[in-house]
Protein backbone atom coordinates (compact mmCIF):
# COMPACT_ATOMS: atom_id res chain seq x y z
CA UNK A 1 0.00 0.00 0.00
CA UNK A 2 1.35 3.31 -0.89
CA UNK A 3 1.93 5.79 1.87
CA UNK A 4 -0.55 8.84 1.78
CA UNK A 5 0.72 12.32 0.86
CA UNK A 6 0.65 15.38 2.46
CA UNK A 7 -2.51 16.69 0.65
CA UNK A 8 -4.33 13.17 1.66
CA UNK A 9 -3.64 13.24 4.88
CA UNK A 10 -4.10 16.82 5.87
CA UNK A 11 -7.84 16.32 3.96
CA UNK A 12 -8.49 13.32 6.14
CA UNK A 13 -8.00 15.67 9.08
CA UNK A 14 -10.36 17.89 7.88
CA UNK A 15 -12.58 15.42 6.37
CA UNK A 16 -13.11 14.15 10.03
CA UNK A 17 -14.56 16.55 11.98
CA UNK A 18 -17.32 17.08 8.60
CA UNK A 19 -17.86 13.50 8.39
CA UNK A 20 -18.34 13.37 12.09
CA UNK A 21 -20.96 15.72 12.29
CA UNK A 22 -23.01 13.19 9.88
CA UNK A 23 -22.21 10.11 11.49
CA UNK A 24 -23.26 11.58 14.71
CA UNK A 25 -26.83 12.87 12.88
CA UNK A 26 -27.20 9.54 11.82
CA UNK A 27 -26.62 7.79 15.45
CA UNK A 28 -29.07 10.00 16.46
CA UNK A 29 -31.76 9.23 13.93
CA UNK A 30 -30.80 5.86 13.78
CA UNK A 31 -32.01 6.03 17.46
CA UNK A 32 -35.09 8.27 16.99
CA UNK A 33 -36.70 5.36 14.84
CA UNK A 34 -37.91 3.60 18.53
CA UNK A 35 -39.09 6.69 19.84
CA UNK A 36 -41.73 8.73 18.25
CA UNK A 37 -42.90 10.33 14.80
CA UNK A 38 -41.56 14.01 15.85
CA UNK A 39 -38.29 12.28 17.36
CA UNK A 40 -38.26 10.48 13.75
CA UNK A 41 -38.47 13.76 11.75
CA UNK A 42 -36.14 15.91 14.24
CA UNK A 43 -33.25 13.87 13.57
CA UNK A 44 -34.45 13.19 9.98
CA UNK A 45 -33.98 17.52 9.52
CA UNK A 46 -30.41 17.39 11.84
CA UNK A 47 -29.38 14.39 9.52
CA UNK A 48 -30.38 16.25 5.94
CA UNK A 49 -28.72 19.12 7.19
CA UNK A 50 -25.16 17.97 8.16
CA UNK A 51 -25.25 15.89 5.23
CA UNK A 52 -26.09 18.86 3.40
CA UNK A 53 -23.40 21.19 5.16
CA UNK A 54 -20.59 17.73 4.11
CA UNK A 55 -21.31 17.79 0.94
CA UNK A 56 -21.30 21.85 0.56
CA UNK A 57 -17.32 21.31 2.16
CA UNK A 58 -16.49 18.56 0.22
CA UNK A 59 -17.42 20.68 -3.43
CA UNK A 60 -15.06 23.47 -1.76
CA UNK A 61 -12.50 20.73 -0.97
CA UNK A 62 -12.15 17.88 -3.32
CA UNK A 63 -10.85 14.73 -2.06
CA UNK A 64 -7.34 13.73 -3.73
CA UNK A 65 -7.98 9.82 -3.45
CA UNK A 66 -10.62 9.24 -5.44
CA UNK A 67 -11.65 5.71 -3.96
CA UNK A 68 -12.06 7.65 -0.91
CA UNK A 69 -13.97 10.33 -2.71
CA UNK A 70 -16.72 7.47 -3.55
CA UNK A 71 -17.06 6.01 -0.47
CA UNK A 72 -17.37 9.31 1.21
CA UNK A 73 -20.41 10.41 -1.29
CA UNK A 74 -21.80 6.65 -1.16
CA UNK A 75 -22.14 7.31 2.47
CA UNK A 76 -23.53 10.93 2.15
CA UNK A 77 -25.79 10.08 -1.02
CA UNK A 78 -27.39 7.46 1.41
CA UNK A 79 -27.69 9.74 4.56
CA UNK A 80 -29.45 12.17 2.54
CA UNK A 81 -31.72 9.32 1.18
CA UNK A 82 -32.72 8.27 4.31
CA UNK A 83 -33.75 11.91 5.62
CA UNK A 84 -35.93 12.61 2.93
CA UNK A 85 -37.44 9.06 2.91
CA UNK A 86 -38.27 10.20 6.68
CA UNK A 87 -39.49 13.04 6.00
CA UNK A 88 -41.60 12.28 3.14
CA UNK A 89 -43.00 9.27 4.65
CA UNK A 90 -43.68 10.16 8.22
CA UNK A 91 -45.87 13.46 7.05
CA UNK A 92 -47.47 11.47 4.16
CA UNK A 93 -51.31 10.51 3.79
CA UNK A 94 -50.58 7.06 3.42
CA UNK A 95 -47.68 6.27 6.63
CA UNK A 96 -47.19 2.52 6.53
CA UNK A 97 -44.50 2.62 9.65
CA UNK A 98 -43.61 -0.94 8.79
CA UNK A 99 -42.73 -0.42 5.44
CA UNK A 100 -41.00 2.88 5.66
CA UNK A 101 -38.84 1.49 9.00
CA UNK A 102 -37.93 -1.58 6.42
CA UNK A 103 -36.46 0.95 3.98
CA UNK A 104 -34.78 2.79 6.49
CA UNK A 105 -33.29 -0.13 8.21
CA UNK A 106 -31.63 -1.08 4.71
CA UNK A 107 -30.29 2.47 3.94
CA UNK A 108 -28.79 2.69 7.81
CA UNK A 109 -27.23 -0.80 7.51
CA UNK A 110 -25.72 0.92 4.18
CA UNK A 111 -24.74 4.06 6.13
CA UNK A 112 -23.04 1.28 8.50
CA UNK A 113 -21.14 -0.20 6.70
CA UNK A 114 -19.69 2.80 4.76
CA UNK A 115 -18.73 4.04 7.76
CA UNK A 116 -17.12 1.35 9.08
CA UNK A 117 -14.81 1.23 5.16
CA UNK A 118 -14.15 4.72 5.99
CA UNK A 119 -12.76 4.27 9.59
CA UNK A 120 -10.71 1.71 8.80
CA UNK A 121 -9.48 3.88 5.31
């Protein structure tokens, strides 16, 4: 394995405390899905927005491993999937919790794992 640059690992650095501010959204609405509805769509909003504010920094600040570049979008493409599935689902006509938990379950086991490739990165 080639040894990171410079410019790769000073982005890491930075990368970290963005990325962290997701992962930490997504803890909490990973949680909020046994509590209520309004618990549900809180951290749905806190999620969309730090996933929002990542991927605002990461257009300023463009990742120089490119591998790494894809994870870090898979991760954010799926964070922001799961948000709006929230909080289209949850304030729809037709809420079928059981269905819409499924989804989300599948999209946070996702998030998960694409964490977990990114730790270890």
């Amino acid at each position: 394995m080639d040894k990171p640059t410079t410019t790769q690992v000073l982005w890491r650095y930075n990368a970290t405390a963005v990325l962290r501010r997701v992962t930490n959204a997504e803890g909490r609405f990973s949680m909020a899905l046994n509590v209520n509805e309004v618990a549900i769509l809180a951290a749905a909003d806190e999620l969309a927005a730090a996933t929002r504010d990542a991927n605002a920094w990461l257009a300023a600040n463009t990742c120089p491993d490119l591998a790494l570049a894809s994870r870090v979008n898979l991760m954010l493409d799926t964070c922001a999937e799961a948000a709006l599935i929230a909080q289209r689902e949850i304030t729809g006509p037709a809420f079928d919790s059981e269905e819409v938990f499924g989804r989300l379950g599948g999209l946070l086991a996702i998030i998960d794992f694409t964490s977990q490739t990114l730790d270890a990165w």
